[in-house]
C-alpha atoms as a PDB file:
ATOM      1  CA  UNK A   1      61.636  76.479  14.701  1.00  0.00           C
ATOM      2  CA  UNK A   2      62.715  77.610  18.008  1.00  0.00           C
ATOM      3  CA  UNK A   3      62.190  81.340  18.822  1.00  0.00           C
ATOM      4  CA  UNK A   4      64.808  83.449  21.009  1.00  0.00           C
ATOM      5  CA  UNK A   5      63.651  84.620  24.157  1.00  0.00           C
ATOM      6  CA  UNK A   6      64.835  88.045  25.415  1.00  0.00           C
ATOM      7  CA  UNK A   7      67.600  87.084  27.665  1.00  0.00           C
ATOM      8  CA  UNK A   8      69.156  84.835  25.154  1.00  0.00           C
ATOM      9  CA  UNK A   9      69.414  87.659  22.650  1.00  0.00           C
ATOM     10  CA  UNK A  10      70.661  90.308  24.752  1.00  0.00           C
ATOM     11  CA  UNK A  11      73.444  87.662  25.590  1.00  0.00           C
ATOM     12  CA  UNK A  12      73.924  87.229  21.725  1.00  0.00           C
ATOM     13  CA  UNK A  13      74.493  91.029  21.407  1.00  0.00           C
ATOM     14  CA  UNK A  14      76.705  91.146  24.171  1.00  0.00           C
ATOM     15  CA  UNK A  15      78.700  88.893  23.001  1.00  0.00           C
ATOM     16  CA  UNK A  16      78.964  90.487  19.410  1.00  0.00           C
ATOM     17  CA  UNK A  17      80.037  93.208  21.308  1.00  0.00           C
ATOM     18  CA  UNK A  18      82.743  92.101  23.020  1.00  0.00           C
ATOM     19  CA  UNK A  19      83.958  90.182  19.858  1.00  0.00           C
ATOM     20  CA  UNK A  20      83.816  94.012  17.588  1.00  0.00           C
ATOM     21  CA  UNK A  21      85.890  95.817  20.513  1.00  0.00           C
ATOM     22  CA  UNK A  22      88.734  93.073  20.107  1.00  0.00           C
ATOM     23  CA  UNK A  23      88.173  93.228  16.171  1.00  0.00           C
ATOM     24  CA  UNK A  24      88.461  97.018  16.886  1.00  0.00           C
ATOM     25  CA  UNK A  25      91.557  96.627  19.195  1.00  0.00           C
ATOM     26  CA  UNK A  26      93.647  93.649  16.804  1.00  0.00           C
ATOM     27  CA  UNK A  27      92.877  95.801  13.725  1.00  0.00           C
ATOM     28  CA  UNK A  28      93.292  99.421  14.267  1.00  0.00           C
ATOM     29  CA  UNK A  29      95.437  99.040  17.678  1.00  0.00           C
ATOM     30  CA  UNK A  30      92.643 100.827  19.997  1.00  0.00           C
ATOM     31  CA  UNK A  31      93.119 100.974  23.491  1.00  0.00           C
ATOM     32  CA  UNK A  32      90.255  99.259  25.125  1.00  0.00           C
ATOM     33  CA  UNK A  33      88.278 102.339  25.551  1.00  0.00           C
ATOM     34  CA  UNK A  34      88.807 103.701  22.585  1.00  0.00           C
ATOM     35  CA  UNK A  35      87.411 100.795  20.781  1.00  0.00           C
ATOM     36  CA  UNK A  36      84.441 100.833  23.632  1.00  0.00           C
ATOM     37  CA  UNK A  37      84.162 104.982  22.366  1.00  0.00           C
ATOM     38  CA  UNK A  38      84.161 103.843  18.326  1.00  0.00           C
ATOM     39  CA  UNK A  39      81.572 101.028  18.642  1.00  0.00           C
ATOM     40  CA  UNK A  40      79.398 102.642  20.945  1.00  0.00           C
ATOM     41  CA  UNK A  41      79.607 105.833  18.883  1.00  0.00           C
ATOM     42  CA  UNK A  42      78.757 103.800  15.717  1.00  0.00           C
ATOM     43  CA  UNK A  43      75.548 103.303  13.299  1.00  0.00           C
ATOM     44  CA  UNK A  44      76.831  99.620  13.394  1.00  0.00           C
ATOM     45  CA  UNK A  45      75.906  99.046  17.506  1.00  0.00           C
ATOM     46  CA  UNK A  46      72.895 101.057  16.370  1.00  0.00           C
ATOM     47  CA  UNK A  47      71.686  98.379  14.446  1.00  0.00           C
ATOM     48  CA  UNK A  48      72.975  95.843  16.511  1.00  0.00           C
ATOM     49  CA  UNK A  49      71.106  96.729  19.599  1.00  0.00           C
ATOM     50  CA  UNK A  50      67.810  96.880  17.172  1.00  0.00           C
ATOM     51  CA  UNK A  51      66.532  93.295  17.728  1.00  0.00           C
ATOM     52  CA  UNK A  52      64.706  93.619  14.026  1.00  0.00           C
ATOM     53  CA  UNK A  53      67.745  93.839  12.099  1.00  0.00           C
ATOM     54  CA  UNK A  54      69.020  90.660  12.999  1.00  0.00           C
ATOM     55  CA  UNK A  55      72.484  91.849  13.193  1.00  0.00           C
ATOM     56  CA  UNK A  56      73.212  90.093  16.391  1.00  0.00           C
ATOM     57  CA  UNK A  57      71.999  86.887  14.877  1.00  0.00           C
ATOM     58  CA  UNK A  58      75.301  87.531  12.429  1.00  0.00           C
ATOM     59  CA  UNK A  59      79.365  86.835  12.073  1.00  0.00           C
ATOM     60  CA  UNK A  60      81.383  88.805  13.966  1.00  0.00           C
ATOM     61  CA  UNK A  61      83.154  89.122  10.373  1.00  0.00           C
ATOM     62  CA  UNK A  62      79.928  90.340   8.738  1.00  0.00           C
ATOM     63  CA  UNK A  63      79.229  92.899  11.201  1.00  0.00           C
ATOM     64  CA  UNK A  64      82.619  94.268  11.268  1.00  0.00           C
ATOM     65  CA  UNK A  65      82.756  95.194   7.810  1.00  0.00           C
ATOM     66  CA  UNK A  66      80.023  97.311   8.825  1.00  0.00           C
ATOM     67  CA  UNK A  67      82.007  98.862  11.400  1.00  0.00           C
ATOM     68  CA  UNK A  68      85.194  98.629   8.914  1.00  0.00           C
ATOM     69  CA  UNK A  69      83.390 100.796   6.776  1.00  0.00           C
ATOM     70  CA  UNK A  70      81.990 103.237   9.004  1.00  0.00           C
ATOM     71  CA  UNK A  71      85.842 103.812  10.638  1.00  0.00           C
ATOM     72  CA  UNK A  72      87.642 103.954   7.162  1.00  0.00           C
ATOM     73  CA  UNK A  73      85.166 106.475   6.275  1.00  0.00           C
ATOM     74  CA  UNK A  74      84.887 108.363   9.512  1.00  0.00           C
ATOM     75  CA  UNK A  75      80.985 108.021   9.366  1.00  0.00           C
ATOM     76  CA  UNK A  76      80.502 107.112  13.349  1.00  0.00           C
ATOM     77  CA  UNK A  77      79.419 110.353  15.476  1.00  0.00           C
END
């Protein structure tokens, strides 16, 4: 099995991230920055930028309901 090497998991994350701000943007109709604001703001990047929980190793779908969860319910800070 071939292991990730730093670079080529911070690339993953990025590009989780950019896919959650357009989820964030299509579905609730955030401005750009206000979707940068929610996810940034969120328990779900949290655990995204912690390499352990494998969340950037996921679905951009998988994740979001995460995020989905966390904005429904008004749980990000």
């Amino acid at each position: 099995m071939t292991r990730l090497n730093p670079e080529q998991i911070k690339i993953m994350k990025d590009e989780l991230t950019v896919e959650l701000a357009d989820w964030l943007m299509s579905t609730y109709g955030y401005t750009p920055s206000e979707a940068l604001d929610v996810l940034y703001t969120s328990e779900t990047f949290e655990r995204l930028q912690d390499t352990a929980s494998g969340f950037y190793f996921q679905s951009v779908g998988y994740v979001s309901s995460f995020l989905k969860n966390e904005v429904e319910n008004a749980t990000f800070s």
